[in-house]
C-alpha atoms as a PDB file:
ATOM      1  CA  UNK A   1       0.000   0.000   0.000  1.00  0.00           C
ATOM      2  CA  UNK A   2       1.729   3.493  -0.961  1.00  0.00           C
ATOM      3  CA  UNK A   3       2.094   5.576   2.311  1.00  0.00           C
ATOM      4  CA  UNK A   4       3.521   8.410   0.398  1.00  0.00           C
ATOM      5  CA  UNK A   5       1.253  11.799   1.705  1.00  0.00           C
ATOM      6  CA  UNK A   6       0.277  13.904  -0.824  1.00  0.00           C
ATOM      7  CA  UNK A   7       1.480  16.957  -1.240  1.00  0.00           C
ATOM      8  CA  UNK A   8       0.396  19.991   1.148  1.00  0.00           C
ATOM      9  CA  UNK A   9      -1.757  22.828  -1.080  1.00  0.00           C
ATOM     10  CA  UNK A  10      -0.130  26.011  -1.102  1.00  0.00           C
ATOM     11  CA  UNK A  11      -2.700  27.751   0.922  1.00  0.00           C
ATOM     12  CA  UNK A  12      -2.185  25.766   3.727  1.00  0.00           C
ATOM     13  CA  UNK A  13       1.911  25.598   3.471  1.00  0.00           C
ATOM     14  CA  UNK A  14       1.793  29.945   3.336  1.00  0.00           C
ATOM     15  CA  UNK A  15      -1.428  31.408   2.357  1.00  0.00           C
ATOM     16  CA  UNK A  16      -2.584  31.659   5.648  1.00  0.00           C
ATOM     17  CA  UNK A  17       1.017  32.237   7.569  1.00  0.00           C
ATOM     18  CA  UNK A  18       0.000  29.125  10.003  1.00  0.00           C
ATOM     19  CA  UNK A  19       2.860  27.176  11.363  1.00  0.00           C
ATOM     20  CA  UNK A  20      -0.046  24.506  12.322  1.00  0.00           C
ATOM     21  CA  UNK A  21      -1.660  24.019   9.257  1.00  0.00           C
ATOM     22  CA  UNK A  22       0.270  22.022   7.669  1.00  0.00           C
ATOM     23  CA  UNK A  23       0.658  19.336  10.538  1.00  0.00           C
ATOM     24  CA  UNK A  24      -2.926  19.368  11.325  1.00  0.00           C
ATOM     25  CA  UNK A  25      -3.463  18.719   7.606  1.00  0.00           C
ATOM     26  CA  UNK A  26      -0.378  15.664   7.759  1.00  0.00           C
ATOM     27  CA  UNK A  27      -2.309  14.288  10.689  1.00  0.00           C
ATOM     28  CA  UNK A  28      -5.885  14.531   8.768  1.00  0.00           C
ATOM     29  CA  UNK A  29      -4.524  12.632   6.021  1.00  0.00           C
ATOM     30  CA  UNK A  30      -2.800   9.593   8.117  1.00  0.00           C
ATOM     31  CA  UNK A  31      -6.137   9.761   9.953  1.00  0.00           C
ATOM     32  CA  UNK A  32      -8.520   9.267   7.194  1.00  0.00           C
ATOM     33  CA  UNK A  33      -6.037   6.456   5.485  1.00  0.00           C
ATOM     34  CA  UNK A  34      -6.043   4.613   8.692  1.00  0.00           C
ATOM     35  CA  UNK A  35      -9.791   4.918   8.626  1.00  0.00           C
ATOM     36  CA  UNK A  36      -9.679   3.583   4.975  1.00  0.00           C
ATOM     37  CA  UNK A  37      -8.246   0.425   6.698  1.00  0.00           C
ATOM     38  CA  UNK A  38     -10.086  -0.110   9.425  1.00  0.00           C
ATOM     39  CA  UNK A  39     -13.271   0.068   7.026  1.00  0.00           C
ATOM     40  CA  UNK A  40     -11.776  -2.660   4.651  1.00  0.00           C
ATOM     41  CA  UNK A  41     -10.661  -4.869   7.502  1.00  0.00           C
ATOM     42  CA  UNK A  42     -14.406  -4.641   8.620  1.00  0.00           C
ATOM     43  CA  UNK A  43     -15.376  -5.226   5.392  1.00  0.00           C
ATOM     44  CA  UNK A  44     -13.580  -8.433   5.411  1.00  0.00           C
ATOM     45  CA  UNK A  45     -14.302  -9.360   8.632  1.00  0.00           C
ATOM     46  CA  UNK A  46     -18.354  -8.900   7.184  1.00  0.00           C
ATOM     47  CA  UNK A  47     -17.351 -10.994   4.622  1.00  0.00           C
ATOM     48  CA  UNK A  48     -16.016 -13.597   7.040  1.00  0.00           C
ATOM     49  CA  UNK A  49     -19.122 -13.552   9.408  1.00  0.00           C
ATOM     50  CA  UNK A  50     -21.683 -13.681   6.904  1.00  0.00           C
ATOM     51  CA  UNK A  51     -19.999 -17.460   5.736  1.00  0.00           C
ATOM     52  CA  UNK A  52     -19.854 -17.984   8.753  1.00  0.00           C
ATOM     53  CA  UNK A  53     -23.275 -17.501   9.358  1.00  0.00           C
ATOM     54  CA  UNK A  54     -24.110 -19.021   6.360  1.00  0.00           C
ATOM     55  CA  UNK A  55     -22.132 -22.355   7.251  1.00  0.00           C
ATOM     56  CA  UNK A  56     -24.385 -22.318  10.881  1.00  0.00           C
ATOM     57  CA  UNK A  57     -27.329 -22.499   8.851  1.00  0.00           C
ATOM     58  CA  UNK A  58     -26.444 -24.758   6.652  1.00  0.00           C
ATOM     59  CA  UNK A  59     -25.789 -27.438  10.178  1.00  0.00           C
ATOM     60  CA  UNK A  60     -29.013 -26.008  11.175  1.00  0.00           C
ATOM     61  CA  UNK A  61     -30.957 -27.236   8.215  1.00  0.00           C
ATOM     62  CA  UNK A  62     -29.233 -30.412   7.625  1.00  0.00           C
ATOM     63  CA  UNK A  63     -29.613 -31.315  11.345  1.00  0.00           C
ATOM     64  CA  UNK A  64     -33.613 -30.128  10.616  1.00  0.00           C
ATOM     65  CA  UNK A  65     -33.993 -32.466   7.885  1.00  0.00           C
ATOM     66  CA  UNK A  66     -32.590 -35.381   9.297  1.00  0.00           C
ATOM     67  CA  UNK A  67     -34.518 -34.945  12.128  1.00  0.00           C
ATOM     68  CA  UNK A  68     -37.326 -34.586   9.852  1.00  0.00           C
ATOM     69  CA  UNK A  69     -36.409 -37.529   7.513  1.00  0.00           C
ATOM     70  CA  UNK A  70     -35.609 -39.913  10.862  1.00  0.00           C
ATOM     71  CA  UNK A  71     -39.428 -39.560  12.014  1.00  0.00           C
ATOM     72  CA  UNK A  72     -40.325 -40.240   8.433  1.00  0.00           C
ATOM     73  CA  UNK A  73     -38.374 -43.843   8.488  1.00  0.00           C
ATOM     74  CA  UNK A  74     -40.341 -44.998  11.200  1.00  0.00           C
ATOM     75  CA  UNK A  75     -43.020 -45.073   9.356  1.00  0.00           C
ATOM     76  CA  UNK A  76     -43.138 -46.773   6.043  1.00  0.00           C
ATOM     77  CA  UNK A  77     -46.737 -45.617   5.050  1.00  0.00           C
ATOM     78  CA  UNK A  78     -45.699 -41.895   4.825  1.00  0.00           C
ATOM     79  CA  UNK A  79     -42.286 -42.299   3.008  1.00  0.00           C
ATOM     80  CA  UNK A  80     -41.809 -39.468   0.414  1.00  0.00           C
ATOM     81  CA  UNK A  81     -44.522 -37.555   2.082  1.00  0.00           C
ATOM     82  CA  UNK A  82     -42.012 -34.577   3.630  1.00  0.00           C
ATOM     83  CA  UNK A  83     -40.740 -33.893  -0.418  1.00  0.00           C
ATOM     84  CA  UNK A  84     -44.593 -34.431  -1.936  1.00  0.00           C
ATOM     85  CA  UNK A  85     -45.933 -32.455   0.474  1.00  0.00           C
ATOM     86  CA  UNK A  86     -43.422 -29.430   0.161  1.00  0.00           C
ATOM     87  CA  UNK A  87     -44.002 -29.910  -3.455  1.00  0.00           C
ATOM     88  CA  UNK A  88     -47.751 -29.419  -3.622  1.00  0.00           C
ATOM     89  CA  UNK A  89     -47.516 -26.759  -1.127  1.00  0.00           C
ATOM     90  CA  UNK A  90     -45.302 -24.501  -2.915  1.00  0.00           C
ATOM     91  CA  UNK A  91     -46.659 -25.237  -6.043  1.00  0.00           C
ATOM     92  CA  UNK A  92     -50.456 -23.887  -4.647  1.00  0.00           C
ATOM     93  CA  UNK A  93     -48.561 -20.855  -2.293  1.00  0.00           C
ATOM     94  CA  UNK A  94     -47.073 -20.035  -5.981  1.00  0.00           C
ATOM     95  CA  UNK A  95     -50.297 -19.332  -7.168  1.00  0.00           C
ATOM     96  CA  UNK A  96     -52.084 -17.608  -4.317  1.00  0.00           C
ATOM     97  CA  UNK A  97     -49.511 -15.965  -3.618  1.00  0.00           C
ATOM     98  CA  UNK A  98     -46.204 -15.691  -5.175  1.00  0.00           C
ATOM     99  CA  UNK A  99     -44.012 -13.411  -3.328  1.00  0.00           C
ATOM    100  CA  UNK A 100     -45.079 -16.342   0.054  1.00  0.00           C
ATOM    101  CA  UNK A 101     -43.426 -18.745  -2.241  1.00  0.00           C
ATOM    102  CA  UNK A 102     -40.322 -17.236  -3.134  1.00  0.00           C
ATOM    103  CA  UNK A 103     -39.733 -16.788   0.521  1.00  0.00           C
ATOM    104  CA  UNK A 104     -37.340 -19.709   1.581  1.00  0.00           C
ATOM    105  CA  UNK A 105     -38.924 -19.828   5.273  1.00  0.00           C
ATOM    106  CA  UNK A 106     -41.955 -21.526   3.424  1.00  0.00           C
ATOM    107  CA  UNK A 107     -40.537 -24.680   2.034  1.00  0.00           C
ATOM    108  CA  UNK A 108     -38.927 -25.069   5.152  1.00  0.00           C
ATOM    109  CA  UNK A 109     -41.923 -25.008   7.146  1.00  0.00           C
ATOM    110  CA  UNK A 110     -43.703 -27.444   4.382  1.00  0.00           C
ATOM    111  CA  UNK A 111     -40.496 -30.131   5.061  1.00  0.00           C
ATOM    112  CA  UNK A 112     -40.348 -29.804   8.559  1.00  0.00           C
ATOM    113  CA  UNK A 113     -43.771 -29.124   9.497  1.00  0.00           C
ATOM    114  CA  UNK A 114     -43.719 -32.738  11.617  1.00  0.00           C
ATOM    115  CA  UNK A 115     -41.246 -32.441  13.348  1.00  0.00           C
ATOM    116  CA  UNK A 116     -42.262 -32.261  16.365  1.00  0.00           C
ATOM    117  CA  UNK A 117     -43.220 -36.255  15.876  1.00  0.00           C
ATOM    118  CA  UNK A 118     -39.503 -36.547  17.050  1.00  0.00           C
ATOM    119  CA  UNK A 119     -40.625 -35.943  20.645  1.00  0.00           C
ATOM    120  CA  UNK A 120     -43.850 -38.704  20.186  1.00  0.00           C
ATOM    121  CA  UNK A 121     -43.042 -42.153  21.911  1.00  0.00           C
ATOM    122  CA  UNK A 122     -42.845 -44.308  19.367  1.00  0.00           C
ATOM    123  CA  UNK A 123     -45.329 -46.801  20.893  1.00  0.00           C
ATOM    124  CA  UNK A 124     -48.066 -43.717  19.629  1.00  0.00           C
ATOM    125  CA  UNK A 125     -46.201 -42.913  16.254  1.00  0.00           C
ATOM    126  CA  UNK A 126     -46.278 -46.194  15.372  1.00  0.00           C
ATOM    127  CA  UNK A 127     -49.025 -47.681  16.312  1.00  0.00           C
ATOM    128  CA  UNK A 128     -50.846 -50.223  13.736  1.00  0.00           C
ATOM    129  CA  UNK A 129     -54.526 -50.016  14.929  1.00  0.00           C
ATOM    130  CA  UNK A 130     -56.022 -47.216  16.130  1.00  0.00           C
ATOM    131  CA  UNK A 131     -54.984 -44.679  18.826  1.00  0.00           C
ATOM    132  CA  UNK A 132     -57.015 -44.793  22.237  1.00  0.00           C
ATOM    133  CA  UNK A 133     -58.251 -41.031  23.458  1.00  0.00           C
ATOM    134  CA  UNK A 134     -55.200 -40.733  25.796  1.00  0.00           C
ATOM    135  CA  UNK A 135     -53.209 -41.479  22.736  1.00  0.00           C
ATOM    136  CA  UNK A 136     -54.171 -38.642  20.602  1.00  0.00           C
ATOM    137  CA  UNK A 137     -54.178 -36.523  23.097  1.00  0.00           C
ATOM    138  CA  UNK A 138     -50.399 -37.081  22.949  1.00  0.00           C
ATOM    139  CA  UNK A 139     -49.944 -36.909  19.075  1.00  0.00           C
ATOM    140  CA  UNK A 140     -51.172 -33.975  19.116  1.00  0.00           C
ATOM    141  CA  UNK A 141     -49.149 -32.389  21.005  1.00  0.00           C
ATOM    142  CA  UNK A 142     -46.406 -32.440  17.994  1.00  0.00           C
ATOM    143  CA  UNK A 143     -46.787 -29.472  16.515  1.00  0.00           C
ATOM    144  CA  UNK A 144     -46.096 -27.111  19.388  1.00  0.00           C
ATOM    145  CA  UNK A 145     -43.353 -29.705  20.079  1.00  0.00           C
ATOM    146  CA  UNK A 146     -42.198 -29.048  16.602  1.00  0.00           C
ATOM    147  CA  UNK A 147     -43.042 -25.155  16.890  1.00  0.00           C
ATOM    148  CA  UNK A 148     -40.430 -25.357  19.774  1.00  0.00           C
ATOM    149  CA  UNK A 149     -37.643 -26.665  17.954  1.00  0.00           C
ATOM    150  CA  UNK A 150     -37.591 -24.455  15.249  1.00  0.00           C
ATOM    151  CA  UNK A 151     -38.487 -21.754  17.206  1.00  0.00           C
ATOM    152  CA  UNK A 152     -35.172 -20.172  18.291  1.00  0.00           C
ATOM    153  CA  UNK A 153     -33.990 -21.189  14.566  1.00  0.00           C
ATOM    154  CA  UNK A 154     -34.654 -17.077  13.884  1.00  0.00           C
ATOM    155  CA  UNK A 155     -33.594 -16.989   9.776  1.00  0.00           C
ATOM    156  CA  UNK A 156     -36.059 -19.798   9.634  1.00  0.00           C
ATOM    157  CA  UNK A 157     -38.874 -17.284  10.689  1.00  0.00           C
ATOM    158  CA  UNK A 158     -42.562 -17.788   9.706  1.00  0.00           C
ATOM    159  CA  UNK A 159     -41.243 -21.642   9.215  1.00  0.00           C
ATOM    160  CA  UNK A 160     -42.584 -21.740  12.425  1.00  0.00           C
ATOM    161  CA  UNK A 161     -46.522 -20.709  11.748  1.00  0.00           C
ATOM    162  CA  UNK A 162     -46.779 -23.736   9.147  1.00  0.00           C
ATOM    163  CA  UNK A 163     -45.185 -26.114  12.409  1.00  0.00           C
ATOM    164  CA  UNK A 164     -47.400 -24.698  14.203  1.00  0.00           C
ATOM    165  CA  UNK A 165     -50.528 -24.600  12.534  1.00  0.00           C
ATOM    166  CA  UNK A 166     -50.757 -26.812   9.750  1.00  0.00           C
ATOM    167  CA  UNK A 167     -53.439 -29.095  11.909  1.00  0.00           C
ATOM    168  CA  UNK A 168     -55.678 -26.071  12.794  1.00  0.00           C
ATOM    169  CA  UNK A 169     -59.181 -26.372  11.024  1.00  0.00           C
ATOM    170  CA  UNK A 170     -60.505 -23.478   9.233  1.00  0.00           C
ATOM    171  CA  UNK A 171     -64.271 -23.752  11.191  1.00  0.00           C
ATOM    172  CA  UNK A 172     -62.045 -23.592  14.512  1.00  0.00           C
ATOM    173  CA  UNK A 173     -62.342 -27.446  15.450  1.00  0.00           C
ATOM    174  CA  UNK A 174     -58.593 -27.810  14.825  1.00  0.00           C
ATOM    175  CA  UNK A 175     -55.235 -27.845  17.288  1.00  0.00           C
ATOM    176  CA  UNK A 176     -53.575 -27.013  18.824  1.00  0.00           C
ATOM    177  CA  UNK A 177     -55.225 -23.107  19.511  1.00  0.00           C
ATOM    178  CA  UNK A 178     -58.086 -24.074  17.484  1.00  0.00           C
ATOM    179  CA  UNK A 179     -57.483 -20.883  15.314  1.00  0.00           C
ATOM    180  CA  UNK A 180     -60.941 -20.412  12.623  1.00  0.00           C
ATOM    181  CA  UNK A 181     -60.539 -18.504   9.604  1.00  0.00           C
ATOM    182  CA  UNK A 182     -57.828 -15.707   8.571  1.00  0.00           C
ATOM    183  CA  UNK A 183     -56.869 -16.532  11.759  1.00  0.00           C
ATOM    184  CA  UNK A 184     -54.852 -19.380  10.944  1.00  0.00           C
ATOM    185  CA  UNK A 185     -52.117 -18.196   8.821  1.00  0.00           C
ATOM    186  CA  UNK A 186     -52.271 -18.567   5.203  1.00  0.00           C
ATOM    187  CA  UNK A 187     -48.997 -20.655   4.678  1.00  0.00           C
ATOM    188  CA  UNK A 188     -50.697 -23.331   7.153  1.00  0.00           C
ATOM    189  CA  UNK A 189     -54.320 -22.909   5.642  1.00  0.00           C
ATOM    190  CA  UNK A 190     -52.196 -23.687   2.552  1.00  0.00           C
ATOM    191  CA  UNK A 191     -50.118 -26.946   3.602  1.00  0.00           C
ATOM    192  CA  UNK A 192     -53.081 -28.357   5.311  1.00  0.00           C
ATOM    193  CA  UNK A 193     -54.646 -28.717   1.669  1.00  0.00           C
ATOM    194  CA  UNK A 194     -51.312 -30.176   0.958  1.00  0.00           C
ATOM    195  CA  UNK A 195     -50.852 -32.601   3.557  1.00  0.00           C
ATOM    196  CA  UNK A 196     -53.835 -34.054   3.321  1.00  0.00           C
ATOM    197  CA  UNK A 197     -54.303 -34.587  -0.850  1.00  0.00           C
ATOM    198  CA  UNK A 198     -51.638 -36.646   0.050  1.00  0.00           C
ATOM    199  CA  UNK A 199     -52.407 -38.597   2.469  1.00  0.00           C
ATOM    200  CA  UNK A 200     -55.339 -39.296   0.597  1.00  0.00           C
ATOM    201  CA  UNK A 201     -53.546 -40.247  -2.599  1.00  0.00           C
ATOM    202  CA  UNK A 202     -50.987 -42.638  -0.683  1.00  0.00           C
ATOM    203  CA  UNK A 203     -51.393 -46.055   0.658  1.00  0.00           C
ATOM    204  CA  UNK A 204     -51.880 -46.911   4.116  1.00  0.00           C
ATOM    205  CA  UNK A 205     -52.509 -50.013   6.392  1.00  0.00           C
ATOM    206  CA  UNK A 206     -56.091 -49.558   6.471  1.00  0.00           C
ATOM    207  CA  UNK A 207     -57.062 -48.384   2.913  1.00  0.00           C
ATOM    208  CA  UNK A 208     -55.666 -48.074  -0.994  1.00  0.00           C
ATOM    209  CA  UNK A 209     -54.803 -44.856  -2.081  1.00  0.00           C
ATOM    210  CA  UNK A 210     -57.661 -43.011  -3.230  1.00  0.00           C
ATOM    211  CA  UNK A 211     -57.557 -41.808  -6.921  1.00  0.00           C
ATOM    212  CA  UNK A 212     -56.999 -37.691  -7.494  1.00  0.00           C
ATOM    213  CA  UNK A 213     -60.611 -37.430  -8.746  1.00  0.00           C
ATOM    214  CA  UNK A 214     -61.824 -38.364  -5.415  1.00  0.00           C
ATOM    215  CA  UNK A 215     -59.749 -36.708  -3.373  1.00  0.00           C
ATOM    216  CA  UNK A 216     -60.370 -33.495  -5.259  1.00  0.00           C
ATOM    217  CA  UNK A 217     -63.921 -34.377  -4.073  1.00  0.00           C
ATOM    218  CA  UNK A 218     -63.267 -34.863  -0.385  1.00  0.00           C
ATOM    219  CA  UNK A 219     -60.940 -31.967  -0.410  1.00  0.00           C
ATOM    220  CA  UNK A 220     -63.708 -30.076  -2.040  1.00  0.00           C
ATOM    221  CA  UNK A 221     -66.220 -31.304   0.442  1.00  0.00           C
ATOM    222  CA  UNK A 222     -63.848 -29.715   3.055  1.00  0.00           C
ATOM    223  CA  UNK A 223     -64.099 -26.914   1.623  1.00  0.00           C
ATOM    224  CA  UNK A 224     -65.318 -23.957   4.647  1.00  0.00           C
ATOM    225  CA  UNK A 225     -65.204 -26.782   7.303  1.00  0.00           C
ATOM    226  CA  UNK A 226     -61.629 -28.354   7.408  1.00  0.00           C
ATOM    227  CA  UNK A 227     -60.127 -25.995   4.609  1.00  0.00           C
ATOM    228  CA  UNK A 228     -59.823 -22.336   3.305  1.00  0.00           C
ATOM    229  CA  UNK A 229     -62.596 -22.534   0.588  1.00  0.00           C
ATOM    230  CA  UNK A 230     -60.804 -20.247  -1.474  1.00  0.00           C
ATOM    231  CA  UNK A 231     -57.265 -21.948  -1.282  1.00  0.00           C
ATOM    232  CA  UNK A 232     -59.322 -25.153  -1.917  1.00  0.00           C
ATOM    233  CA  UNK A 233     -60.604 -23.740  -5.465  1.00  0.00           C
ATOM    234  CA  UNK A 234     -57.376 -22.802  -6.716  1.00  0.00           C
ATOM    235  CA  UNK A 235     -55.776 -25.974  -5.302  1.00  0.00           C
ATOM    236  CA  UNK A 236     -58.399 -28.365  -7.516  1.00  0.00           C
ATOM    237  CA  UNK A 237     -57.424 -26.044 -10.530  1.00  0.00           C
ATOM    238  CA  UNK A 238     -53.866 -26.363  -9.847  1.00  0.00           C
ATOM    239  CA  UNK A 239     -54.239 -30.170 -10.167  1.00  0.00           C
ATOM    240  CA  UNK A 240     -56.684 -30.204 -12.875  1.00  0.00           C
ATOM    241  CA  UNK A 241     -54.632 -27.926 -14.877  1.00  0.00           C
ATOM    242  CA  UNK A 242     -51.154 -29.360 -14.070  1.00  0.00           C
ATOM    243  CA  UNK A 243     -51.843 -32.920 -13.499  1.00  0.00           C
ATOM    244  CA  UNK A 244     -48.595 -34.743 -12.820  1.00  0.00           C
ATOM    245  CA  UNK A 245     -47.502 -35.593  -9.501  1.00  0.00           C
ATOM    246  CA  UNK A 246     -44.725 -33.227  -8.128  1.00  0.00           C
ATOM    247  CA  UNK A 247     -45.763 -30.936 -10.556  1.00  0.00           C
ATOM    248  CA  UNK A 248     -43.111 -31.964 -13.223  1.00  0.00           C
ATOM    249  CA  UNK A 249     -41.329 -34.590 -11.590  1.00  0.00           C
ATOM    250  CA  UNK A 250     -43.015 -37.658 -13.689  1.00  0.00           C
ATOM    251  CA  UNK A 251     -46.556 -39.187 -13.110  1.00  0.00           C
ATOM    252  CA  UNK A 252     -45.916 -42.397 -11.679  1.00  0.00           C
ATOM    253  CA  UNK A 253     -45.376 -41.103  -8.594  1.00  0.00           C
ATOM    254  CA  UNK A 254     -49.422 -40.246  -7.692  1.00  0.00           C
ATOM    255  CA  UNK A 255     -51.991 -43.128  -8.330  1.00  0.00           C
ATOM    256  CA  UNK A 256     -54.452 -42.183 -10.968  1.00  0.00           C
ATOM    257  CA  UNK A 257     -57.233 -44.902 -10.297  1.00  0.00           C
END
């Protein structure tokens, strides 16, 4: 770096017929360049924090999703359900509201939204017949569990709303605040849609998959009780319109019949 000061103007070296001036004006100079430095060393000590930071969130989400993806494996019946669901949901947020969708946060919320399952005793989450009273009482407890984790996750942000509230019912007989309406917030009015076309469309122990025609109709029949009547229309176009499975990612993947 040149260290050479430059020259002192003439009006400062006799102009004014002050001794000082020139010193004062040697001293502003090495003061400013040492400012100069000081700025880019914080600039690259910026640069340094925000990979840093970048690198913690990176752990964060990877330790997320295998969370995520470990309460998945327990149960065979819902395997691919975390990526379909995420899928559907951002493809519907997308059209209802686009700038919701190009918000990271959301397809984080759609992937993790059960994990809070993590902190379920497995005797509950995987259960073959069906749960007793005490027993759902329990499972539903996950998504505040869930809410909880993710919670203090901050860049994650409205992630948490979807955790949170993607089992709320949109005439208010939902958990776990049994929010009605607007109320519930829109990324969770929109998952729930989501969540449940597929569990509709995938096998389970106790039923075939139904095929997308009916559960269009049952989602339909929803429609102002379970789910957001309006997200419900554009969700049956969306399917109608843009029939294959992941939206792109090859039709075998959702039973037809």
């Amino acid at each position: 770096m040149d260290t050479a000061l430059p020259p002192i103007p003439d009006q400062l070296t006799g102009a004014f017929h002050d001794p000082e001036r020139p010193a004062v004006y040697e001293q502003l100079i090495v003061f400013a360049r040492e400012l100069g430095e000081l700025y880019h060393l914080e600039r690259e000590r910026s640069a340094e924090l925000e990979r840093v930071l970048a690198n913690l969130q990176e752990t964060y989400l990877a330790t997320m999703t295998s969370l995520a993806q470990v309460v998945e494996a327990k149960d065979r019946t819902t395997r691919g359900h975390l990526e379909r669901t995420r899928s559907y949901g951002v493809a519907l947020a997308r059209r209802i509201d686009p700038a919701l969708a190009d918000g990271p946060e959301l397809g984080y919320g759609f992937f993790l939204h059960d994990i809070g399952k993590v902190g379920i005793p497995e005797s509950i989450l995987c259960k073959a017949g069906p749960l007793s009273t005490s027993e759902w009482d329990v499972m539903r407890t996950h998504p505040t569990i869930g809410a909880q984790i993710v919670a203090p996750i901050r860049f994650l942000g409205d992630a948490t709303q979807v955790i949170r509230h993607h089992h709320e019912r949109f005439d208010g007989g939902g958990y776990p605040e049994g929010l009605a309406g607007e109320a519930i917030p829109l990324a969770a009015r929109i998952f729930a849609i989501a969540d449940s076309f597929d569990a509709m469309t995938s096998d389970r122990p106790y039923r075939r998959a139904l095929a997308i025609d009916r559960a269009l109709d049952e989602i339909s029949e929803g429609a102002g009780t379970q789910f957001d009547p309006e997200v419900v229309k554009v969700f049956v176009d969306l399917v109608e319109e843009e029939p294959s499975p992941l939206w792109g990612s090859g039709r075998d993947l959702l039973p037809t019949g």
